[in-house]
Protein backbone atom coordinates (compact mmCIF):
# COMPACT_ATOMS: atom_id res chain seq x y z
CA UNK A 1 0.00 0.00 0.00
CA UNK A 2 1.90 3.43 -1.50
CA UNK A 3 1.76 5.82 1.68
CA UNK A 4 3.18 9.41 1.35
CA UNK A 5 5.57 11.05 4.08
CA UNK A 6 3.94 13.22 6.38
CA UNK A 7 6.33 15.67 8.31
CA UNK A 8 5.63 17.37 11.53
CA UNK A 9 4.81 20.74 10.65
CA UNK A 10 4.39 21.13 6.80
CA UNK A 11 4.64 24.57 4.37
CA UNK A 12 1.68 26.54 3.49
CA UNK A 13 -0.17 25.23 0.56
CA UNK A 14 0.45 26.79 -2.39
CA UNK A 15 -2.11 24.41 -4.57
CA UNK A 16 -4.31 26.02 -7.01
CA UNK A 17 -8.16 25.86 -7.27
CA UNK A 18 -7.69 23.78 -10.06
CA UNK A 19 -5.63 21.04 -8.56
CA UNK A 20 -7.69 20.72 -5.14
CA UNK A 21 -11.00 20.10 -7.57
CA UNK A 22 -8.84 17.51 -9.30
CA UNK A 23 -8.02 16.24 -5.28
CA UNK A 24 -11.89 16.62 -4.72
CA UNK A 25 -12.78 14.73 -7.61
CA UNK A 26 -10.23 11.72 -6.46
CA UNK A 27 -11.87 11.62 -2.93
CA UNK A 28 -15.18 11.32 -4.17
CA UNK A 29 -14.82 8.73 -6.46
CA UNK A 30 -13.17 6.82 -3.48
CA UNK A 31 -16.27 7.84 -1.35
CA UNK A 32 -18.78 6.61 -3.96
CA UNK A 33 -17.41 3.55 -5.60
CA UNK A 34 -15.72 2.12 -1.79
CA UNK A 35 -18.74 3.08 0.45
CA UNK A 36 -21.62 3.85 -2.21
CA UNK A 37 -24.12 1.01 -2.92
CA UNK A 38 -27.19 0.22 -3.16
CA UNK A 39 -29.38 -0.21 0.03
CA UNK A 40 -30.37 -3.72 0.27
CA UNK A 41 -29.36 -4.42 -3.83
CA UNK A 42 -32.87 -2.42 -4.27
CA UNK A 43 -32.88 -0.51 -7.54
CA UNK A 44 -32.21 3.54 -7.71
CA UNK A 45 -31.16 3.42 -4.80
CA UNK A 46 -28.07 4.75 -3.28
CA UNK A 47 -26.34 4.88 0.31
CA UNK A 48 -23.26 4.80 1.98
CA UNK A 49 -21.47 2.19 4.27
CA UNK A 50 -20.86 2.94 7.59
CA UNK A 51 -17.37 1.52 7.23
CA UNK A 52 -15.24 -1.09 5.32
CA UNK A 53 -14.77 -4.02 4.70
CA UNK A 54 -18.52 -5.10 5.01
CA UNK A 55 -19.39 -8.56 6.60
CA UNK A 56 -22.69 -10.27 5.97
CA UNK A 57 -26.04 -8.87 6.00
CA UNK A 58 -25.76 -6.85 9.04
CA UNK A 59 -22.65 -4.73 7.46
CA UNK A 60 -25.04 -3.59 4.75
CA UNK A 61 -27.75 -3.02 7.00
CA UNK A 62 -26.38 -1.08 10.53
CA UNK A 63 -25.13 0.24 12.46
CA UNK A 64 -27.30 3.51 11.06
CA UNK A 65 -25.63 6.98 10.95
CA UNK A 66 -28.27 9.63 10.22
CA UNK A 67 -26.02 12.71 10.11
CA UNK A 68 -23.15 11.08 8.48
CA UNK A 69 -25.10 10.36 5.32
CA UNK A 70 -26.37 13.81 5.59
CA UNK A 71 -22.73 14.98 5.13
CA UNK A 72 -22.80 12.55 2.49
CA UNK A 73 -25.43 14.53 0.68
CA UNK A 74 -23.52 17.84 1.28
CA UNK A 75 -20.21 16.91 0.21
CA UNK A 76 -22.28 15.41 -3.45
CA UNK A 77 -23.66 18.70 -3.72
CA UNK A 78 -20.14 20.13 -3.25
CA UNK A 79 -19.16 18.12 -6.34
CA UNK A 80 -22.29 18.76 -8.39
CA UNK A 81 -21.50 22.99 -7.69
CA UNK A 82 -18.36 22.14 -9.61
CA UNK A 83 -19.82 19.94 -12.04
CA UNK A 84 -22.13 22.83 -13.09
CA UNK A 85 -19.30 24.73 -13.35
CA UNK A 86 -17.22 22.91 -15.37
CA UNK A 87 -20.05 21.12 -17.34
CA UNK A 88 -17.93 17.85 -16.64
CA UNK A 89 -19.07 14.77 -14.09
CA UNK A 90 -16.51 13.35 -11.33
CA UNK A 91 -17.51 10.26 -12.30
CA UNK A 92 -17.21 10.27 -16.02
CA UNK A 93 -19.93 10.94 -18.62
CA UNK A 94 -21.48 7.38 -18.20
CA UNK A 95 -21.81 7.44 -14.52
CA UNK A 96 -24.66 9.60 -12.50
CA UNK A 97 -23.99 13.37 -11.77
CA UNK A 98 -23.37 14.00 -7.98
CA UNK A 99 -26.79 15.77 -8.24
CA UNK A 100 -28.53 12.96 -8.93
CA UNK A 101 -26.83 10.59 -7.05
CA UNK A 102 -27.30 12.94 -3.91
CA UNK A 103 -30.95 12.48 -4.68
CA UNK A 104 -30.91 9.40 -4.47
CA UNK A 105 -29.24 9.24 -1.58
CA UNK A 106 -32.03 11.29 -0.01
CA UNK A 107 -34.56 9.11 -1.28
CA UNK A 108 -32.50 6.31 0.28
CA UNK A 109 -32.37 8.22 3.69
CA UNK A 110 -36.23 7.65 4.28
CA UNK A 111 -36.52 4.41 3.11
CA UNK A 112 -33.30 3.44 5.76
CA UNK A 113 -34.96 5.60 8.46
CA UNK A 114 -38.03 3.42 8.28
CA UNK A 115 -40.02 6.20 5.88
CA UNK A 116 -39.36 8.80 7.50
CA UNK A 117 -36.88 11.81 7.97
CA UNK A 118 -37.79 12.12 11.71
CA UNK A 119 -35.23 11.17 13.86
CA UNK A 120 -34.94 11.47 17.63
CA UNK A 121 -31.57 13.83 17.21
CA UNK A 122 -32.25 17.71 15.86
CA UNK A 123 -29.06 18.05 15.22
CA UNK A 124 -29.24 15.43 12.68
CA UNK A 125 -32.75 16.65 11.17
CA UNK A 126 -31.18 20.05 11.35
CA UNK A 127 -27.71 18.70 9.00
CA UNK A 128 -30.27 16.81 6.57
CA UNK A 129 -32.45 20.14 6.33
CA UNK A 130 -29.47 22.13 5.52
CA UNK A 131 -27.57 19.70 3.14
CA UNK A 132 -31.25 19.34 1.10
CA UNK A 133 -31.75 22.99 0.88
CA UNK A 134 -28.30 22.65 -1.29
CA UNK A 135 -29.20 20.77 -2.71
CA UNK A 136 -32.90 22.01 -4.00
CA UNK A 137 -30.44 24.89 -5.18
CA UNK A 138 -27.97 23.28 -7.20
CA UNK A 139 -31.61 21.47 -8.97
CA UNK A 140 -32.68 25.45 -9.55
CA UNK A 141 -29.44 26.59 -11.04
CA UNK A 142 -28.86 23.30 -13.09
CA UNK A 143 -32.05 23.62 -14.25
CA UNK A 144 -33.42 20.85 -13.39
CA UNK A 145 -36.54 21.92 -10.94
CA UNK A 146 -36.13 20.08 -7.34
CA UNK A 147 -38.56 17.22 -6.60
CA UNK A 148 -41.39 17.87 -4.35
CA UNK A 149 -39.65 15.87 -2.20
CA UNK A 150 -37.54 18.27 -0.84
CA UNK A 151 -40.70 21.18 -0.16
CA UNK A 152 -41.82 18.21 2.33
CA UNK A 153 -38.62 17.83 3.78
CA UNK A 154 -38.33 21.70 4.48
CA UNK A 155 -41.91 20.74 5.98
CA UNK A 156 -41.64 17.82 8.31
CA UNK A 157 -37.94 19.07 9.52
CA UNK A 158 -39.35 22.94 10.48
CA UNK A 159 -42.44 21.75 12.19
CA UNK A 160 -39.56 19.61 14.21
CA UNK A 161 -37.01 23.02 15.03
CA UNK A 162 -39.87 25.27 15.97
CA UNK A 163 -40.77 22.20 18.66
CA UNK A 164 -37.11 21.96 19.96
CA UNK A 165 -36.77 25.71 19.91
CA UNK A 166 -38.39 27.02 23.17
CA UNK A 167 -37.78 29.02 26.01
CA UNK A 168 -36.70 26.84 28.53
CA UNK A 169 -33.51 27.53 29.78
CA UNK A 170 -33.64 31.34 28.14
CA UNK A 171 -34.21 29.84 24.76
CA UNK A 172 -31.89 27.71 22.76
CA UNK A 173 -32.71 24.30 20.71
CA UNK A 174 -32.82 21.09 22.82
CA UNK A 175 -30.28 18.33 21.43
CA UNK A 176 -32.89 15.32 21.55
CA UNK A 177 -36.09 14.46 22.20
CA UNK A 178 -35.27 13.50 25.74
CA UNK A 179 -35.53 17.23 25.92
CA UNK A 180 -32.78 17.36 28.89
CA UNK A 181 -30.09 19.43 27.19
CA UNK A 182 -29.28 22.69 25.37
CA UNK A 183 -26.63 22.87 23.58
CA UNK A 184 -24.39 24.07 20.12
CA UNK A 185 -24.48 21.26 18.08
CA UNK A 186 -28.54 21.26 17.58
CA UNK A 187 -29.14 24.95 18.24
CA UNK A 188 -25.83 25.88 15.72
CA UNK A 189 -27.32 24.39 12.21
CA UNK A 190 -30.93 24.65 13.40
CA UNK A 191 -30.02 28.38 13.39
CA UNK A 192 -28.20 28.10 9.88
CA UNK A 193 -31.37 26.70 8.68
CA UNK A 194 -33.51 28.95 9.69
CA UNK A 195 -31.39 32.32 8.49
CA UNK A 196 -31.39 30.02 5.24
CA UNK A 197 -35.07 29.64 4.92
CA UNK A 198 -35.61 33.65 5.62
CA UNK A 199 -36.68 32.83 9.32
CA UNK A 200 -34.44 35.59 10.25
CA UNK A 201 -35.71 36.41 13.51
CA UNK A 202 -35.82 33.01 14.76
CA UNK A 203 -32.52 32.58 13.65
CA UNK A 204 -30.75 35.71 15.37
CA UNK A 205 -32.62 34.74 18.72
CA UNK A 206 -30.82 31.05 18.32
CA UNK A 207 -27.31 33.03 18.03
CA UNK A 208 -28.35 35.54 20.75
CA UNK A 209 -28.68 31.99 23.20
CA UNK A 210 -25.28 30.75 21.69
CA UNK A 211 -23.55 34.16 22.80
CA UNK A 212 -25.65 34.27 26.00
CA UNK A 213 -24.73 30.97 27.48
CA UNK A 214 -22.46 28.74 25.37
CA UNK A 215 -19.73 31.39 24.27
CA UNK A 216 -16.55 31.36 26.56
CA UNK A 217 -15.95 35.02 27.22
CA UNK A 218 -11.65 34.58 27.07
CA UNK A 219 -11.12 31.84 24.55
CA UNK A 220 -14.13 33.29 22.39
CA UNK A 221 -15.11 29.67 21.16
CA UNK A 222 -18.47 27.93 21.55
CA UNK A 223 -18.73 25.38 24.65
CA UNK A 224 -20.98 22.26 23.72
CA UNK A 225 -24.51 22.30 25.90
CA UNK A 226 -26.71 23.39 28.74
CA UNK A 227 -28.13 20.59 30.72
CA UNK A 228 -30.83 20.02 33.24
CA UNK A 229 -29.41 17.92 36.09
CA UNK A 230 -31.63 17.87 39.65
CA UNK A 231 -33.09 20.74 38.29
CA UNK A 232 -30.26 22.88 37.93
CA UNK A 233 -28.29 24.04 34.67
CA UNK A 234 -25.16 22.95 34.43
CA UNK A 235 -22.70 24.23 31.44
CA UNK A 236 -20.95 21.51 29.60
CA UNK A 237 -17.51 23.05 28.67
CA UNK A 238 -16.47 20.68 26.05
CA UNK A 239 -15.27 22.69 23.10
CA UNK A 240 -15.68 20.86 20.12
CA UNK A 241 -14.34 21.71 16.22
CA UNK A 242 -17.12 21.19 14.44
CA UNK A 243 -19.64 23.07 16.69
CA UNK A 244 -17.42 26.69 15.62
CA UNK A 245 -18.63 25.76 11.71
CA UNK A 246 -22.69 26.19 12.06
CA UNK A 247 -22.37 29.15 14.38
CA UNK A 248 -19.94 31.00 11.72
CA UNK A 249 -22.20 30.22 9.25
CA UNK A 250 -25.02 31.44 11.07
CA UNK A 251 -23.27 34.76 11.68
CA UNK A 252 -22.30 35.12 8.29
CA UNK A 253 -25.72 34.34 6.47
CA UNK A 254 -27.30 36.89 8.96
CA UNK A 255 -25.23 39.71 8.67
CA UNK A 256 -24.95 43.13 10.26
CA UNK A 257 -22.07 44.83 12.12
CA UNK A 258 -22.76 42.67 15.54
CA UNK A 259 -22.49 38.96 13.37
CA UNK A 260 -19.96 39.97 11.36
CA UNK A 261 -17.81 41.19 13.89
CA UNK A 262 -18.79 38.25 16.07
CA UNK A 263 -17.80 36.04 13.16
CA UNK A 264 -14.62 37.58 12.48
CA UNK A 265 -13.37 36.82 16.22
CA UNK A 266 -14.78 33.23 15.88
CA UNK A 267 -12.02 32.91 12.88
CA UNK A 268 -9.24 33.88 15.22
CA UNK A 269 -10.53 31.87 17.88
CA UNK A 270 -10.59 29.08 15.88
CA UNK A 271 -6.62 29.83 14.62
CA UNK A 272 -5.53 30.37 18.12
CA UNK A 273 -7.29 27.42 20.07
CA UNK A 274 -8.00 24.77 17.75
CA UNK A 275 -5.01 23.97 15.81
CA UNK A 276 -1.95 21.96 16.60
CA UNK A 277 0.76 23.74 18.34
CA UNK A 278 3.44 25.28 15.62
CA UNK A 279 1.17 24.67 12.88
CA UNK A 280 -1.89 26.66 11.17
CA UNK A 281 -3.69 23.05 11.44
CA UNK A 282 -7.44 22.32 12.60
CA UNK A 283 -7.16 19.68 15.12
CA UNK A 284 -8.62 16.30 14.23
CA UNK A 285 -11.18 15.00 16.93
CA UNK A 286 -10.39 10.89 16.45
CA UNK A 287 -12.79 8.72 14.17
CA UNK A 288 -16.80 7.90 14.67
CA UNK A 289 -18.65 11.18 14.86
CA UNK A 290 -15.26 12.90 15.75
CA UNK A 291 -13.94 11.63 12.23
CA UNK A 292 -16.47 14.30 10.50
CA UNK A 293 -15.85 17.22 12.93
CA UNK A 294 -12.56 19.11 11.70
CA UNK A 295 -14.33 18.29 7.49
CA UNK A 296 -17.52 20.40 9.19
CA UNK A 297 -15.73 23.17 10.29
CA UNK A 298 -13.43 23.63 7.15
CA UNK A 299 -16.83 24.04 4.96
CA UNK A 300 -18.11 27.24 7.01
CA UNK A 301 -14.02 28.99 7.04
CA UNK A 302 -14.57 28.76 3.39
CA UNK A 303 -17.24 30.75 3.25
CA UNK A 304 -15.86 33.30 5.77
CA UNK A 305 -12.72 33.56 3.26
CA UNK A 306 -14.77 33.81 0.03
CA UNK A 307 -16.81 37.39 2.27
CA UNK A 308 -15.83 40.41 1.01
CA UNK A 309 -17.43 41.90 4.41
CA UNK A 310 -15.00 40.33 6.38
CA UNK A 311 -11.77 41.82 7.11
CA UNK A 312 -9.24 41.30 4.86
CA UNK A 313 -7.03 39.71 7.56
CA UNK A 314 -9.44 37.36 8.92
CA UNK A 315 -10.24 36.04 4.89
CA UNK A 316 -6.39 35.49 4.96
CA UNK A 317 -6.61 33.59 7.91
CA UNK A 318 -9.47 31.52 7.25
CA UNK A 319 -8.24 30.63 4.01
CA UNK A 320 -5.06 29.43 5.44
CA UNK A 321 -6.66 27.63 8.20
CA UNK A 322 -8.19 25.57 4.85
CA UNK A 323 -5.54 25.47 2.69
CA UNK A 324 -2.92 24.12 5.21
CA UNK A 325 -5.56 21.46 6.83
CA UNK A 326 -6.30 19.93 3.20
CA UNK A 327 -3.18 19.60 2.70
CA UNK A 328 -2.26 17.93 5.78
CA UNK A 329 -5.12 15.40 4.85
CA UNK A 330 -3.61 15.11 1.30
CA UNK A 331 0.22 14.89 2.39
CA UNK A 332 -0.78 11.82 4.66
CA UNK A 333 -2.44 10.09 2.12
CA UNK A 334 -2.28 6.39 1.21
CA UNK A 335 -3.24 4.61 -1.82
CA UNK A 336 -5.54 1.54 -2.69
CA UNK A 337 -5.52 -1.64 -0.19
CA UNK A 338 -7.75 -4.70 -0.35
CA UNK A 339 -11.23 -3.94 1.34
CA UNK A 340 -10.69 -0.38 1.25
CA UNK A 341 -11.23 2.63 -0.84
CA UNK A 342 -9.02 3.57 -3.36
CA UNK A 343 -7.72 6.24 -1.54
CA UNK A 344 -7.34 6.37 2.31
CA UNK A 345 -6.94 9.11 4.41
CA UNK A 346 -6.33 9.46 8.14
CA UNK A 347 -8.60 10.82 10.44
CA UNK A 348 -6.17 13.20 11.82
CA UNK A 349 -4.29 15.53 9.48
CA UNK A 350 -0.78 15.49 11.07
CA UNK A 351 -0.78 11.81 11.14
CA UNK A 352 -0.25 9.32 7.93
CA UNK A 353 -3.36 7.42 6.76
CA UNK A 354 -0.70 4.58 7.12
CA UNK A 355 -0.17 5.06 10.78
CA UNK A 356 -3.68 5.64 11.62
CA UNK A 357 -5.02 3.19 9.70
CA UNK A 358 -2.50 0.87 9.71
CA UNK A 359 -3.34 -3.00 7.47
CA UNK A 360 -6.43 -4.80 8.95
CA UNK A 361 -8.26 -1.86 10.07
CA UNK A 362 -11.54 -1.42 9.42
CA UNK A 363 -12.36 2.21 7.73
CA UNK A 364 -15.06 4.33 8.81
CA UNK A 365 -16.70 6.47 6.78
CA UNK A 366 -16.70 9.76 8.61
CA UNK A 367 -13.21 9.89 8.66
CA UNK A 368 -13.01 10.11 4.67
CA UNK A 369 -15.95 12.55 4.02
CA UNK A 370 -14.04 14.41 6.12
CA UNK A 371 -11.01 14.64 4.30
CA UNK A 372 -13.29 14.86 1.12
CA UNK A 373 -14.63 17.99 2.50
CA UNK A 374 -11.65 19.40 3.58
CA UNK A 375 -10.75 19.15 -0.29
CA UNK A 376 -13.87 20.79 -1.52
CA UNK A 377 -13.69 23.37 0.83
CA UNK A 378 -10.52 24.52 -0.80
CA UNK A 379 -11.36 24.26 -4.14
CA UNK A 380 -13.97 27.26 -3.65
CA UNK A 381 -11.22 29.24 -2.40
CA UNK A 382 -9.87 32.33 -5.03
């Protein structure tokens, strides 16, 4: 298995647009021909393994990962933005457009989630909502109207975010339906959606919580949750990546002195607290859920490059934060092993797919959307 050296600390990227697409393109068609397949051989249908090799009946079947497949989704609609673009497929002219294979991956959500896109997790709703809005977009500017399917989707999902979005605890969006705790991770992307969907209000009251509660006053990052325990709040201070990448969004799609400003500190939070020591690297945060974490955050420090409103310091940073974590996940790259995707990449970005993922190991998928994202974050990057 051809593994590439991976030094300590590495040099700023200096790749082009151009070449990370080509890097984006490579990642995907690992993604979708090692994990892609049909859900239970049914036809037009598509979904993704939770990890590789698969075993038997119960590989293809569980465990089931609601959100990651909902990054799925996003990172195909990352591919079918550049498709559109270019007016050329990832995949080659005789395989499906990431459009439509993202469609039917949404299709393949419901039927996996027992007909439904209810889950018992907002957050997860809340990353489905938000990857399907994309996606309706990318139908409208390809021409190619979006189903009706994803009207219902925008929907079911609200009618679930204006439930979990209540005043207990001085607002906020409850995690689960257990309805026991507050915190960044639900409250985050539910507020994305909503500043998305022109629910503008709503949205600024959800970031208003955030900064309230959940935003530590010295290290200016987001802590993870609010919970009720024997009656009492109590703060959990875990600070997360991937929870900084929703709220910066938020800020950004909402605008206005206040956001942006707040937005432009998050950046230098995030460059000052969340990267390895002696490098301008996002931390990884370790495979299962972690494995998608640093990916998420990567997506929403593109956009805060690519705003003009923004400072032009804090678009430098940003950019860099992107540039130099891709190609961390690039430079520790290793290439085709039986049972695996063609392309493997570690789930932290200053370690060598090699080392982390050393011969035997199963592969999770998180862990390479991750890196997949990473890569199409910089390829929207001037």
């Amino acid at each position: 298995m051809p593994t590439h050296d991976h030094p300590g600390s590495l040099p700023a990227s200096t790749t082009d647009a151009t070449e990370w697409a080509a890097r984006a393109d490579q990642a995907a068609r690992s993604v979708t021909h090692g994990f892609g397949r049909r859900l239970l051989f049914l036809p037009g249908t598509h979904i993704a393994a939770v990890s590789l090799p698969i075993t038997g009946l119960k590989g293809r079947l569980g465990p089931w990962h609601y959100w990651w497949q909902a990054h799925y989704v996003d990172c195909l609609v990352d591919a079918g933005r550049r498709e559109l673009a270019t007016k050329v497929k990832f995949d080659g002219d005789s395989r499906p457009s990431a459009g439509r294979l993202a469609s039917r991956l949404v299709t393949t959500i419901r039927l996996r989630n027992l007909l439904r896109f209810e889950n018992h997790y907002y957050d997860d709703m809340a990353w489905l909502a938000l990857a399907t809005l994309r996606l309706e977009k990318l139908a409208e500017e390809s021409r190619n109207p979006g189903r009706r399917r994803n009207a219902y989707i925008r929907r079911r999902l609200t009618l679930q975010f204006d439930s979990a979005s209540t005043d207990h605890m001085g607002g906020g969006t409850f995690w689960s339906t257990k309805r026991d705790f507050k915190n960044t991770p639900a409250t985050a992307p539910v507020a994305l959606y909503y500043s998305r969907t022109g629910q503008r209000t709503k949205a600024q009251s959800l970031v208003d919580w955030l900064n309230g509660k959940l935003l530590h006053p010295e290290r200016g990052v987001y802590l993870d949750g609010v919970r009720i325990s024997n009656g009492q709040l109590r703060v959990d201070d875990a600070v997360y990546t991937y929870n900084q990448g929703p709220v910066l969004g938020a800020l950004l799609e909402l605008g206005g002195e206040r956001n942006l400003g707040r937005a432009a500190g998050l950046v230098e939070a995030v460059a000052r607290e969340l990267t390895r020591p002696g490098t301008n690297v996002v931390r990884g945060d370790g495979t299962g859920d972690g494995g998608l974490f640093t990916g998420i955050l990567l997506r929403y420090l593109a956009l805060a490059a690519s705003d003009d409103r923004l400072p032009e310091p804090t678009r430098r940073a940003a950019a860099s934060l992107v540039r130099d974590t891709a190609e961390a996940f690039w430079a520790g790259r290793a290439e085709r092993r039986n049972d695996s995707p063609s392309l493997l990449f570690s789930f932290d970005p200053l370690r060598a797919a090699g080392e982390t993922y050393p011969p035997g190991t199963g592969v999770e998928l998180s862990t390479q959307l991750q890196a997949w994202m990473a890569f199409e974050a910089a390829a929207t990057l001037p």
